[in-house]
Protein backbone atom coordinates (compact mmCIF):
# COMPACT_ATOMS: atom_id res chain seq x y z
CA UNK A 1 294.00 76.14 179.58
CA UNK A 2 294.95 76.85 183.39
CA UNK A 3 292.62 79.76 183.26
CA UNK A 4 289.71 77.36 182.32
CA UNK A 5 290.46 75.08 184.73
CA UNK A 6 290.74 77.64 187.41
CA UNK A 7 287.15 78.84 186.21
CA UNK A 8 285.73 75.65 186.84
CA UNK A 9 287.04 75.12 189.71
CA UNK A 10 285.63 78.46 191.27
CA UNK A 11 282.24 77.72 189.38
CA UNK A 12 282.27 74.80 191.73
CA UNK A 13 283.45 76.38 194.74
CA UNK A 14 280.34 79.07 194.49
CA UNK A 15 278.17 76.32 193.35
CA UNK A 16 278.88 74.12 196.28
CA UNK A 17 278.54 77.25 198.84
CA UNK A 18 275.26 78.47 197.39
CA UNK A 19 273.68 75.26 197.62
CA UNK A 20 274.92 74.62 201.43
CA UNK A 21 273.99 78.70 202.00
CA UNK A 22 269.99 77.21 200.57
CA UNK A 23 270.08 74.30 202.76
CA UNK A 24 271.06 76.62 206.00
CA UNK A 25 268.75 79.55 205.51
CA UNK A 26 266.03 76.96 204.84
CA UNK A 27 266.56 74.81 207.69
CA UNK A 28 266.45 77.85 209.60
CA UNK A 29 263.38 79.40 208.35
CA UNK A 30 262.02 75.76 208.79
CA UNK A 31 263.39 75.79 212.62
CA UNK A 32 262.05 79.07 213.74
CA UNK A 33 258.34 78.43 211.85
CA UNK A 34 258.20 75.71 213.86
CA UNK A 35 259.14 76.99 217.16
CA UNK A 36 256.64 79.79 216.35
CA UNK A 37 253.91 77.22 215.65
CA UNK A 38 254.56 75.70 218.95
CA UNK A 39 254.28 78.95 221.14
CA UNK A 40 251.20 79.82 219.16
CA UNK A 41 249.50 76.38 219.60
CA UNK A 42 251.04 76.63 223.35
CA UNK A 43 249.01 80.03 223.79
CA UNK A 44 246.30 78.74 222.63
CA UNK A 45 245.75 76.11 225.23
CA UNK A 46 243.39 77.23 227.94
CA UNK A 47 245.46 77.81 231.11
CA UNK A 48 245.01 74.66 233.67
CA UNK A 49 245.28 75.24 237.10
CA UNK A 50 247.89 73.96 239.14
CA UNK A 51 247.63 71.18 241.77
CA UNK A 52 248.84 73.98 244.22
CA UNK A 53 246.93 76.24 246.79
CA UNK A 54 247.93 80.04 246.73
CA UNK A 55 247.24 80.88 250.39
């Protein structure tokens, strides 16, 4: 009976910590798509000259 209970347990322990590994790699993925997007969509842009002279 302990044995089952233990097994349970540690089902739900590596349940839990797969699920919360998904969520992390995904966010990440998620995080650095985005920042990629940006700097593409920032490169892009045409370059607009500054209000400065260069003399």
């Amino acid at each position: 009976m302990a044995e089952t209970t233990l097994a349970i347990n540690l089902n739900s322990v590596l349940a839990v910590s797969a699920a919360a590994l998904l969520v992390f790699v995904s966010g990440g993925v998620i995080y650095l798509s985005t920042i990629e997007w940006r700097d593409r969509r920032r490169r892009q842009q045409p370059v607009q000259a500054s209000g400065r002279s260069t003399r």
